[in-house]
C-alpha atoms as a PDB file:
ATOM      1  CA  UNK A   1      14.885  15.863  42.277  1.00  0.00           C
ATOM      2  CA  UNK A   2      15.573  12.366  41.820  1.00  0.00           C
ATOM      3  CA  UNK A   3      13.152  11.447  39.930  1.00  0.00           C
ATOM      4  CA  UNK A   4      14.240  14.658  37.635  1.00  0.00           C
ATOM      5  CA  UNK A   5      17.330  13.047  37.471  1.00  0.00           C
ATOM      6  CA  UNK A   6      16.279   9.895  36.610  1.00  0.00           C
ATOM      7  CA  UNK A   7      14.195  11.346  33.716  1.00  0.00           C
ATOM      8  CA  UNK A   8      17.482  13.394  32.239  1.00  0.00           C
ATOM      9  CA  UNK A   9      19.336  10.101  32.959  1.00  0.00           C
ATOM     10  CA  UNK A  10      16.900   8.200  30.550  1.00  0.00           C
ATOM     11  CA  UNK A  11      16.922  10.934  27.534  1.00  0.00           C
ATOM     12  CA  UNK A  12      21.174  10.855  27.586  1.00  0.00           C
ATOM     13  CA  UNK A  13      20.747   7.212  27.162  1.00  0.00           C
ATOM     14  CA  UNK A  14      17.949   7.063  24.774  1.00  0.00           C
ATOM     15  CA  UNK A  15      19.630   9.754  22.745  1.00  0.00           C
ATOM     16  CA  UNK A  16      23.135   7.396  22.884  1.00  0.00           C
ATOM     17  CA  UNK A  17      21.057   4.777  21.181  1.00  0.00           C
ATOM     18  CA  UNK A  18      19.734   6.934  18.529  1.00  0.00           C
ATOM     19  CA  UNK A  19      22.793   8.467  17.108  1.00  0.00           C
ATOM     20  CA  UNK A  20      26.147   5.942  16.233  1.00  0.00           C
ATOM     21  CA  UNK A  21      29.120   6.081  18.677  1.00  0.00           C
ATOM     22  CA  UNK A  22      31.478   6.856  16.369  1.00  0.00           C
ATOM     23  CA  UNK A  23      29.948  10.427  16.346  1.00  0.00           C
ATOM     24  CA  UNK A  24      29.325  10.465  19.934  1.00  0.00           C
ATOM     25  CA  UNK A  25      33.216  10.973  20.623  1.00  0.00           C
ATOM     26  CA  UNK A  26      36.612  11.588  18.963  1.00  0.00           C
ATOM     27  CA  UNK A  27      39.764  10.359  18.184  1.00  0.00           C
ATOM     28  CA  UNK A  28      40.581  12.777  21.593  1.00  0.00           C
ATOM     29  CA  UNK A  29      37.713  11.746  23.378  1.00  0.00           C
ATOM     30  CA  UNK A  30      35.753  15.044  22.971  1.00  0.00           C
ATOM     31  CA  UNK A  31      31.934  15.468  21.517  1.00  0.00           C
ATOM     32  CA  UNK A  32      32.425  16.502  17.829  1.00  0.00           C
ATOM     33  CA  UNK A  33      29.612  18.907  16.992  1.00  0.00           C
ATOM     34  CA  UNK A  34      30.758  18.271  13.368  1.00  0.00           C
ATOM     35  CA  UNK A  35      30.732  14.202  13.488  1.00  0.00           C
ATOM     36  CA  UNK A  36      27.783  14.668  15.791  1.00  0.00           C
ATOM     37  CA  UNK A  37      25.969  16.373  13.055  1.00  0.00           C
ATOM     38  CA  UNK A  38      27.188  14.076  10.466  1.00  0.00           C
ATOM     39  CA  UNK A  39      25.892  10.958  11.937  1.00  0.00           C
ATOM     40  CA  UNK A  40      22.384  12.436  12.572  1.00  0.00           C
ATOM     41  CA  UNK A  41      22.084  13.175   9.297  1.00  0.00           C
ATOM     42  CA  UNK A  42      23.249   9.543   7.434  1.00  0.00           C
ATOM     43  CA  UNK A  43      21.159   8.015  10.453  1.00  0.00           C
ATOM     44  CA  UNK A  44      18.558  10.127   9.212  1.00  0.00           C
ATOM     45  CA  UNK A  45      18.891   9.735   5.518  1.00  0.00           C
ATOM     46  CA  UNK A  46      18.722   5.973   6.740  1.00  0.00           C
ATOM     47  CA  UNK A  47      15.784   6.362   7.931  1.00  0.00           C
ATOM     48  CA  UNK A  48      14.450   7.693   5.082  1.00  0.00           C
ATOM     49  CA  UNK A  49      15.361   5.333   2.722  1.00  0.00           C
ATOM     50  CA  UNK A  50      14.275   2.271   5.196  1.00  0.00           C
ATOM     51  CA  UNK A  51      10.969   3.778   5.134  1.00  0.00           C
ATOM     52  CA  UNK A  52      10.653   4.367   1.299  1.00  0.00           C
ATOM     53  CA  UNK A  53      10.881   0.858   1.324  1.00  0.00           C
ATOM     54  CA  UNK A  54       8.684  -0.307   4.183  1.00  0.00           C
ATOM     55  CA  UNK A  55       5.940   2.044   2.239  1.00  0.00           C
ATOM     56  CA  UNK A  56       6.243   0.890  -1.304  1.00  0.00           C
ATOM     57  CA  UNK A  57       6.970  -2.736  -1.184  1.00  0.00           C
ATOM     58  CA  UNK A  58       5.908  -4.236   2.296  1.00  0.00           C
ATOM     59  CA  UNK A  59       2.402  -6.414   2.570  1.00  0.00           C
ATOM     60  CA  UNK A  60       2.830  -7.065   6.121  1.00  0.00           C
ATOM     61  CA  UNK A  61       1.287 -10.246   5.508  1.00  0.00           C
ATOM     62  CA  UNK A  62      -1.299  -9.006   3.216  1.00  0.00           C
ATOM     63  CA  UNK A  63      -1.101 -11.675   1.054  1.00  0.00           C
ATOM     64  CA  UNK A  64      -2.912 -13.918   3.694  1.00  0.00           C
ATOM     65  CA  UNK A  65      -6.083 -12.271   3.139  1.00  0.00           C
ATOM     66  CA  UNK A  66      -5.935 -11.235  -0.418  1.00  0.00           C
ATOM     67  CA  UNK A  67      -4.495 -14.248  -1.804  1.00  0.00           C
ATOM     68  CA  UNK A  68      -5.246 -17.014   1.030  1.00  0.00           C
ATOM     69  CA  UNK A  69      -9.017 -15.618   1.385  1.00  0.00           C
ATOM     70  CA  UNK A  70     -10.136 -13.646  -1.375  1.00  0.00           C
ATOM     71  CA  UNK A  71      -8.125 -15.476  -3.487  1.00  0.00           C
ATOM     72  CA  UNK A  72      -7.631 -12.167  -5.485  1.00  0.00           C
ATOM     73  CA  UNK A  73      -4.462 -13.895  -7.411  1.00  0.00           C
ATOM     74  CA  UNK A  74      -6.925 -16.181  -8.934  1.00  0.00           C
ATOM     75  CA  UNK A  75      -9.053 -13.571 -11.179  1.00  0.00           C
ATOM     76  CA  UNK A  76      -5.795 -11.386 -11.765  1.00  0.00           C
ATOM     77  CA  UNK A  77      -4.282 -14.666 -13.427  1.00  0.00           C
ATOM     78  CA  UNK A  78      -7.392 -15.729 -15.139  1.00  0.00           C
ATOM     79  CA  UNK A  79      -7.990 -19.528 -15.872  1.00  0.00           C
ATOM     80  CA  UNK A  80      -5.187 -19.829 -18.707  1.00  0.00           C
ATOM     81  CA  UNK A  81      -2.888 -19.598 -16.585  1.00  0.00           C
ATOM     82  CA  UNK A  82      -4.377 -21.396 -13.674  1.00  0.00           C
ATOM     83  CA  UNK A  83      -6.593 -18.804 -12.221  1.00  0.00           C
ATOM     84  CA  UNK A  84     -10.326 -18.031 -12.764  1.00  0.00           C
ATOM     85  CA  UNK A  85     -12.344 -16.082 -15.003  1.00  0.00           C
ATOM     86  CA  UNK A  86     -10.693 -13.637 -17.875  1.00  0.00           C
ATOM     87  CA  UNK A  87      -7.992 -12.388 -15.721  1.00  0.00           C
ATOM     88  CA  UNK A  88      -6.816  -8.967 -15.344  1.00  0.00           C
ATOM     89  CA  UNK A  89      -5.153  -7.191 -18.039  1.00  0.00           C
ATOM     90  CA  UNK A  90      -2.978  -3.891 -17.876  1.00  0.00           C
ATOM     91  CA  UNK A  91      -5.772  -2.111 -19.933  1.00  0.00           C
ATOM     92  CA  UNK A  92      -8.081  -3.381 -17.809  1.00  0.00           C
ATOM     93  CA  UNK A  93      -5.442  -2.710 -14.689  1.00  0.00           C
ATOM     94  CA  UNK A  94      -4.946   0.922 -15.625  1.00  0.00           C
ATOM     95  CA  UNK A  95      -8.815   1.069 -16.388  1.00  0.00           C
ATOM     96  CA  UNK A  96      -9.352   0.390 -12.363  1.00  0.00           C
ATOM     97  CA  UNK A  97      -7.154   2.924 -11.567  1.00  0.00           C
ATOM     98  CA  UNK A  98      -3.650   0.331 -10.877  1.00  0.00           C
ATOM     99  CA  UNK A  99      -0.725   2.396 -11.594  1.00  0.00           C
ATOM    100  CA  UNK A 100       2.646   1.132 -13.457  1.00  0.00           C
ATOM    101  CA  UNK A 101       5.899   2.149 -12.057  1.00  0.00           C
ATOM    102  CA  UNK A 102       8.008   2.864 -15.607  1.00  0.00           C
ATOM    103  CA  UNK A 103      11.724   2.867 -13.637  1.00  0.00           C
ATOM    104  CA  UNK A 104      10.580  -0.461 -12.809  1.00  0.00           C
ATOM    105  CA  UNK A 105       9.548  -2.516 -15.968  1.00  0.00           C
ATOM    106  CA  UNK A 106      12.094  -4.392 -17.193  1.00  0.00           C
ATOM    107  CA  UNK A 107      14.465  -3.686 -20.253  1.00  0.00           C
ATOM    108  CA  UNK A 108      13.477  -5.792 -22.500  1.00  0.00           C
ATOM    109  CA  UNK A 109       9.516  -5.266 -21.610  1.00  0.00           C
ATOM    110  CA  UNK A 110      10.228  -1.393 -22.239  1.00  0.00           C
ATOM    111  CA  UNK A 111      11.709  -1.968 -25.255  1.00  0.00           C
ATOM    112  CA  UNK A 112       8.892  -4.411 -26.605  1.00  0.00           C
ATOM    113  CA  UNK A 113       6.315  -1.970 -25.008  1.00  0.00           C
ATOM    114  CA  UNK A 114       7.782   0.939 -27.326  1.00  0.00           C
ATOM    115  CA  UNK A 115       7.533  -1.408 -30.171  1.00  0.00           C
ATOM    116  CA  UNK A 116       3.861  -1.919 -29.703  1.00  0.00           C
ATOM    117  CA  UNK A 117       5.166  -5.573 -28.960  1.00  0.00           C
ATOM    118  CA  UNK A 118       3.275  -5.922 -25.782  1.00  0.00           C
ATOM    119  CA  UNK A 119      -0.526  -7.009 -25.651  1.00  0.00           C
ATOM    120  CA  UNK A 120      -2.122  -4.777 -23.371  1.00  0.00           C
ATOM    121  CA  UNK A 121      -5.151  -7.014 -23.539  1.00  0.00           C
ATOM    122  CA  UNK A 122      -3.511 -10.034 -21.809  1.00  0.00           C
ATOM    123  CA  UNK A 123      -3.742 -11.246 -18.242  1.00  0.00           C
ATOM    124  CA  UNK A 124       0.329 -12.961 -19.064  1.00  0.00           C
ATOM    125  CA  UNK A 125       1.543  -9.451 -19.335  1.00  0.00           C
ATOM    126  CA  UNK A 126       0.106  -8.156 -15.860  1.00  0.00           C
ATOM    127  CA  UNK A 127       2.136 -11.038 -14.704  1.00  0.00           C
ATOM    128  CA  UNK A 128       5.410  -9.818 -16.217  1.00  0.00           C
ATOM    129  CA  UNK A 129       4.363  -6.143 -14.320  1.00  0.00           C
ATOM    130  CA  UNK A 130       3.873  -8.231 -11.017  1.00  0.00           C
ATOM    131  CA  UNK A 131       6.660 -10.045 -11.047  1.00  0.00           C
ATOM    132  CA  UNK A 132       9.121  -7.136 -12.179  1.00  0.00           C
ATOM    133  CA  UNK A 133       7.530  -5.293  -9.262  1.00  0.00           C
ATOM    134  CA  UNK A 134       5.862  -2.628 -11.430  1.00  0.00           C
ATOM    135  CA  UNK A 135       2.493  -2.569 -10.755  1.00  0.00           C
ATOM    136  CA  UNK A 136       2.387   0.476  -7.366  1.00  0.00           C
ATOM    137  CA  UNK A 137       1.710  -1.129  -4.356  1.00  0.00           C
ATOM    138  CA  UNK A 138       0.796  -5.032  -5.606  1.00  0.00           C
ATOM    139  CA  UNK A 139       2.979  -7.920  -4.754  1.00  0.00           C
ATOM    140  CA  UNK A 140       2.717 -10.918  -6.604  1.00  0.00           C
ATOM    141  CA  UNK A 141       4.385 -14.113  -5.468  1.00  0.00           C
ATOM    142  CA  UNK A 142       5.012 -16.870  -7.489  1.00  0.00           C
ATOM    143  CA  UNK A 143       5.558 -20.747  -7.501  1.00  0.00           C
ATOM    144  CA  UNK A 144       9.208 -22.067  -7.651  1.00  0.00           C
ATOM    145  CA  UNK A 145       8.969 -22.031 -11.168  1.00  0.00           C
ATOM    146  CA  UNK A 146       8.368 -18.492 -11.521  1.00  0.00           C
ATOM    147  CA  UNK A 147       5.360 -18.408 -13.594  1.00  0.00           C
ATOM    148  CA  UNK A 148       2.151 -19.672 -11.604  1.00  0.00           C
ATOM    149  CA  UNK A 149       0.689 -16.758  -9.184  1.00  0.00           C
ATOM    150  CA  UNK A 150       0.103 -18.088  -6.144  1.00  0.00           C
ATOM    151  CA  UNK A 151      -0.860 -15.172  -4.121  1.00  0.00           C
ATOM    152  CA  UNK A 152      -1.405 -11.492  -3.786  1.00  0.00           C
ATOM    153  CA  UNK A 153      -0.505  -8.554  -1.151  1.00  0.00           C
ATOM    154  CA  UNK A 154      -0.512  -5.515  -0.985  1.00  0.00           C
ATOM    155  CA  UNK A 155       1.190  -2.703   0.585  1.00  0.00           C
ATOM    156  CA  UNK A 156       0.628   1.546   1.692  1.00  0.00           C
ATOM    157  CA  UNK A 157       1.279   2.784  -1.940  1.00  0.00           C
ATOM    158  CA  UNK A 158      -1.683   1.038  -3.693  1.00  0.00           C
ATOM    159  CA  UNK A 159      -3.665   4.237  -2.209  1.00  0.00           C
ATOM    160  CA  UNK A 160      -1.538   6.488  -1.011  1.00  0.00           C
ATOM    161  CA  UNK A 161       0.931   6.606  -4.387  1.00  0.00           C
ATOM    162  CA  UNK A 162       0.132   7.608  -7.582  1.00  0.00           C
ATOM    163  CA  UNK A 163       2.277   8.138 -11.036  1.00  0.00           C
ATOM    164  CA  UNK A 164       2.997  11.553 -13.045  1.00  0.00           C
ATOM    165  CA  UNK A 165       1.599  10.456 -16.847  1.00  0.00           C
ATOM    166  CA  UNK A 166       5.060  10.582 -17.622  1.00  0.00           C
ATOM    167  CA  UNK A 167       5.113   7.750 -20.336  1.00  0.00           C
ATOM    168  CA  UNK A 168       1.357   7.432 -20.548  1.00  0.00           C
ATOM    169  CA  UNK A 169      -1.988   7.401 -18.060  1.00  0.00           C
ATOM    170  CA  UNK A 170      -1.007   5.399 -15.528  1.00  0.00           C
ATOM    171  CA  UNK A 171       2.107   5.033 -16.527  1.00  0.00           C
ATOM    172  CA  UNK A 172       5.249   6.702 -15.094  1.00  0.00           C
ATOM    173  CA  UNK A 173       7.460   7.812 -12.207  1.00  0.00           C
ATOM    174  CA  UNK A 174       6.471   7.057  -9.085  1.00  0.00           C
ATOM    175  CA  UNK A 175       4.739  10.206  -6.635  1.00  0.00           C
ATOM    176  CA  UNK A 176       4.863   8.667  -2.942  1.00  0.00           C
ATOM    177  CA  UNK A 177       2.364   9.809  -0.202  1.00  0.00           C
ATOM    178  CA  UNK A 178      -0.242  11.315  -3.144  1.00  0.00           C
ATOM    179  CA  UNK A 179      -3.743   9.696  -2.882  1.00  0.00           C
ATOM    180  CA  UNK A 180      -4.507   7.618  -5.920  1.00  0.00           C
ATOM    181  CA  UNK A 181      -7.856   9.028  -6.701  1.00  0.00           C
ATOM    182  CA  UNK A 182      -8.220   6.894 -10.000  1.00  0.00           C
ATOM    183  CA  UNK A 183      -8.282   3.754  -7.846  1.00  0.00           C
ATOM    184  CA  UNK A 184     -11.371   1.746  -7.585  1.00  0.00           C
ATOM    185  CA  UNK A 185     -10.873  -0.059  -4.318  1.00  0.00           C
ATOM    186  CA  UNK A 186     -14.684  -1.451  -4.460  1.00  0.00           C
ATOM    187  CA  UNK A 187     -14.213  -2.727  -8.002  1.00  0.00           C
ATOM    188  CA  UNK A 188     -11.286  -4.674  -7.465  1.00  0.00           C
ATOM    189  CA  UNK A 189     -12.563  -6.094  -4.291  1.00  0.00           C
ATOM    190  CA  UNK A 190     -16.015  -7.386  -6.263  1.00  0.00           C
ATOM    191  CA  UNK A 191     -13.230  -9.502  -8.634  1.00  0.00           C
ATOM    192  CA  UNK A 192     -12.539 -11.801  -5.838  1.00  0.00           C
ATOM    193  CA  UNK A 193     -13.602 -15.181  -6.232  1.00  0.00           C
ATOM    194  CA  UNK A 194     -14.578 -15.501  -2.701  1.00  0.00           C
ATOM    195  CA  UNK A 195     -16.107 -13.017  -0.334  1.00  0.00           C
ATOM    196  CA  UNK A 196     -16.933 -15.354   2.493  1.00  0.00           C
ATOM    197  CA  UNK A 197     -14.332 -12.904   4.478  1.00  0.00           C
ATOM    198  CA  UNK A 198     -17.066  -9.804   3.860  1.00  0.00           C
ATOM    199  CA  UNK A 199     -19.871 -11.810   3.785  1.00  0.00           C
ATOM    200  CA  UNK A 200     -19.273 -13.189   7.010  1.00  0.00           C
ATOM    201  CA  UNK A 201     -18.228  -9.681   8.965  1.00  0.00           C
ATOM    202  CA  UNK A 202     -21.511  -7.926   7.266  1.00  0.00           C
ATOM    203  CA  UNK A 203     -23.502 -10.825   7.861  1.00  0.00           C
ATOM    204  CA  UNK A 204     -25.231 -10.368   4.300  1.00  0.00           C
ATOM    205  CA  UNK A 205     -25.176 -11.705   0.876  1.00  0.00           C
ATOM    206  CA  UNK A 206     -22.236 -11.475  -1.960  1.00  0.00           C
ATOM    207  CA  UNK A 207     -24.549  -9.424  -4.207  1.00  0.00           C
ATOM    208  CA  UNK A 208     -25.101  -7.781  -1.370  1.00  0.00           C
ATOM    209  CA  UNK A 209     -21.620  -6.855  -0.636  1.00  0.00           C
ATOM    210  CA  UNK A 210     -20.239  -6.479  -3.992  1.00  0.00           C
ATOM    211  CA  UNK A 211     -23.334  -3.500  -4.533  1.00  0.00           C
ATOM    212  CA  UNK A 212     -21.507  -1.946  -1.433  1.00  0.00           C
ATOM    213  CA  UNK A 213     -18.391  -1.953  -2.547  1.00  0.00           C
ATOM    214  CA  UNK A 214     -18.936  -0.855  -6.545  1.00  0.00           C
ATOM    215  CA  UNK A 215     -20.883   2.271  -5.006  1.00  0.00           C
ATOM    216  CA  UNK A 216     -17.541   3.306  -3.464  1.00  0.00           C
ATOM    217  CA  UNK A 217     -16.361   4.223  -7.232  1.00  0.00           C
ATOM    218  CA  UNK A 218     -12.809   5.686  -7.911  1.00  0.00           C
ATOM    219  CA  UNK A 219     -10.645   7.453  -5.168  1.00  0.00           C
ATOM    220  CA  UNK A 220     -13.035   5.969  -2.356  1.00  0.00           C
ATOM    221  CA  UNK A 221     -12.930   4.176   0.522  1.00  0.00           C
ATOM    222  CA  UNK A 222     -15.417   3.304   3.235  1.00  0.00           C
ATOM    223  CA  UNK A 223     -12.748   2.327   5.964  1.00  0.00           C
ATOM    224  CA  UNK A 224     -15.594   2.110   8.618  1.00  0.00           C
ATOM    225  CA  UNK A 225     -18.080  -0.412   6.936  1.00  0.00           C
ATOM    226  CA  UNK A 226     -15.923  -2.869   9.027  1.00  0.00           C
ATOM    227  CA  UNK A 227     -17.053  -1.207  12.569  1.00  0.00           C
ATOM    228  CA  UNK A 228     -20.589  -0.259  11.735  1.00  0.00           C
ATOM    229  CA  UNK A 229     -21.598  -2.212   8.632  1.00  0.00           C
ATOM    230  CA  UNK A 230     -23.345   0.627   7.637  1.00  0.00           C
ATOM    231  CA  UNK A 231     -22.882   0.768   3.423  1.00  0.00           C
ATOM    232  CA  UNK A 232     -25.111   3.311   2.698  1.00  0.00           C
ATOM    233  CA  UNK A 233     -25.928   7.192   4.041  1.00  0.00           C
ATOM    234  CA  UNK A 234     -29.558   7.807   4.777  1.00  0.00           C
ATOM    235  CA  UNK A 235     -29.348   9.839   1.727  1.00  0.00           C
ATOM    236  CA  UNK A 236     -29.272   6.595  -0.258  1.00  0.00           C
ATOM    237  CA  UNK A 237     -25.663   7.320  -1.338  1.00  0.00           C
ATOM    238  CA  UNK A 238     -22.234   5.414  -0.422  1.00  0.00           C
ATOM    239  CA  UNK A 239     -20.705   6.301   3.186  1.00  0.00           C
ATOM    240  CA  UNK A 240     -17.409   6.132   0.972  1.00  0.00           C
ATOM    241  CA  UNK A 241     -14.893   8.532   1.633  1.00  0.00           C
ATOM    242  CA  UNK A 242     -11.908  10.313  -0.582  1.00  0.00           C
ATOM    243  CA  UNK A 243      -8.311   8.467  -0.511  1.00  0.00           C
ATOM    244  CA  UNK A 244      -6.437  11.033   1.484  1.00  0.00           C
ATOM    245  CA  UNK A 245      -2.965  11.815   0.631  1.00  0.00           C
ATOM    246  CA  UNK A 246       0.233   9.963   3.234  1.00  0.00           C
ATOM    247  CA  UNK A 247       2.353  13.013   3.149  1.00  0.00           C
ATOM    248  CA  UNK A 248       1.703  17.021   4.190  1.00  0.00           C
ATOM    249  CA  UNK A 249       0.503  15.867   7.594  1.00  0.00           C
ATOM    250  CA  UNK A 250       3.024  17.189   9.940  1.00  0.00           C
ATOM    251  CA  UNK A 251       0.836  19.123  12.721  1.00  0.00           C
ATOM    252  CA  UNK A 252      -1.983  17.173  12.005  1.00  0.00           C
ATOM    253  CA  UNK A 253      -3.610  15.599  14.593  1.00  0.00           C
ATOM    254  CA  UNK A 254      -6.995  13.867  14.382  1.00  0.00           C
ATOM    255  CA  UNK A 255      -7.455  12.146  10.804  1.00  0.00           C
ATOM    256  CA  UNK A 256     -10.359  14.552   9.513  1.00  0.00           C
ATOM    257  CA  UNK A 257     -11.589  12.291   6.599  1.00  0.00           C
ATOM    258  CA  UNK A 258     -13.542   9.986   8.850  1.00  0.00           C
ATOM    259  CA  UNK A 259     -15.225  12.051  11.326  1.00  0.00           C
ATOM    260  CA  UNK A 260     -12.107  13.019  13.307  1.00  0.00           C
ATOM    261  CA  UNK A 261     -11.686  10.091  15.308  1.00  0.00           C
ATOM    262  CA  UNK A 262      -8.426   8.448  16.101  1.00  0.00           C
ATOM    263  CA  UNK A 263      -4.805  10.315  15.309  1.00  0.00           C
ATOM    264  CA  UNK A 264      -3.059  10.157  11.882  1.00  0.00           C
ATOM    265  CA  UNK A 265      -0.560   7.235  14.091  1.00  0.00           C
ATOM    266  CA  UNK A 266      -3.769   5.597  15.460  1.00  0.00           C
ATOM    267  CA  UNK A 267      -5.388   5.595  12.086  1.00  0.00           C
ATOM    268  CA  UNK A 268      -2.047   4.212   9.866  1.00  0.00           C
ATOM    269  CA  UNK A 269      -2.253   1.103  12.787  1.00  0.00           C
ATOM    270  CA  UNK A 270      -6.053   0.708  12.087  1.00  0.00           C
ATOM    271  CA  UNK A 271      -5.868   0.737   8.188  1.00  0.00           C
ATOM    272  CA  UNK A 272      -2.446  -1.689   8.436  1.00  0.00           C
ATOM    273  CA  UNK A 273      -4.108  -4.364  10.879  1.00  0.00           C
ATOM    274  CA  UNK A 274      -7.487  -4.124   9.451  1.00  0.00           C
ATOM    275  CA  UNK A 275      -8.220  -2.709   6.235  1.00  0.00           C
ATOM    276  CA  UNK A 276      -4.808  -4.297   4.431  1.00  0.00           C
ATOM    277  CA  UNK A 277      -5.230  -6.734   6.690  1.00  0.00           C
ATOM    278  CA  UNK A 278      -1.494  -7.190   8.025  1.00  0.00           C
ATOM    279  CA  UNK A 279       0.069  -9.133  10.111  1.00  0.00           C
ATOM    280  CA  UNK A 280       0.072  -6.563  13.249  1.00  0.00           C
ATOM    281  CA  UNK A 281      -1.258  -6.009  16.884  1.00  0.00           C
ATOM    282  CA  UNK A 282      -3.963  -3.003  16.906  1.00  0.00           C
END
């Protein structure tokens, strides 16, 4: 009995954290079913909103790996403008399956873009995207003086959000928690500069590990290769499997795309800690 009453004890006070006080009693003193209501719902809403956020625009730390290690910033910029290689244009972007989030390019960037003012081919304009926060689920971070990249991170959306066409492919509002199956995960990986980090876990070659990763193709992802370092299927073909979508799952349990192992909570941890590669504890 006591402990019963310990337990009932603990949910009153856990659910007195959980919803303001302000709704917890009146100007009399009384429990308003009305305010109680009310504050659930704004503390909901809240909620809502703080985790919009948390899934479109936080790396975690991200940037650590993919700008610190792969140095993924580097080809993006391309050596004009202190980088490596051609760089990464938005044709090229949107060619790899990146998606452009129209409600966020800037004014004056729509308005060029409209005019056919805006070359597509250049690596300076996927800067503009990145620093206008544009480009779904890519951070860019810059020097003091705005312009030089210095890193790269990236956050849940780059798979798990996707755009509706609405301006033009890849281009458009944003559609949260749908899996991008235009994005080539394995392709932008190979356009690292360094892949010491892969070459190191799989214990093989960079030729080696960019064949891996380029089998994956569009709207694939071998979230395992980590654990087993297996690439391949006996078959011959890629162990890749399909981007699955972040919303819908209410009920599920296990997360069926990858054998069924691990629940949908267990699996977001994995995938955050080490697949993005934040800045967690798994």
């Amino acid at each position: 009995m006591q402990k019963r009453l310990h337990g009932i004890f603990f949910a009153l006070l856990l659910s007195s954290t959980l919803i303001p006080a302000a709704a917890q009693m009146s100007a009399k003193g009384k429990i308003s079913g009305k305010d109680f209501d009310n504050a659930a719902a704004e503390q909901a809403e809240r909620y809502l909103e703080e985790g919009r956020e948390t899934f479109r625009f936080d790396t975690f730390g991200s940037e650590d790996f993919w700008g610190g290690k792969l140095k993924l910033h580097e080809a993006i910029a391309g050596e004009k403008l202190g980088g490596t290689g051609p760089g990464l244009s938005p044709q090229k972007a949107l060619e790899l399956g990146l998606k452009v989030d129209v409600n966020a390019i800037p004014k004056d960037v729509a308005d060029a873009l409209n005019k056919g003012a805006v070359d597509l081919a250049d690596p300076a304009s996927t800067l503009v995207l990145l620093r206008a926060n544009a480009v779904v689920g890519v951070t860019g971070f810059f020097a003091e003086d705005g312009k030089t990249l210095t890193s790269v991170g990236i956050q849940c959306a780059v798979c798990h959000s996707t755009v509706d066409d609405a301006y033009a492919p890849g281009i458009g509002q944003r559609l949260d928690g749908w899996p991008n199956r235009d994005l080539n995960i394995g392709a932008i990986v190979a356009l690292a500069p360094d892949l010491t980090a892969f070459t190191e876990m799989l214990q093989i070659s960079e030729a080696e590990v960019k064949k891996a990763v380029e089998a994956w193709g569009p709207g694939k992802f071998d979230a395992e290769l980590n654990l087993d370092g297996k690439a391949f299927r006996p078959d011959g073909k890629t162990a890749a499997t399909l981007n699955p979508p972040a919303f819908g799952l209410a009920g599920v349990n296990n997360h069926t795309w990858t054998g069924a192992w691990g629940t949908v909570s267990y699996w977001n941890a994995y995938v955050g800690n080490l697949e993005m590669h934040g800045k967690g504890v798994f």
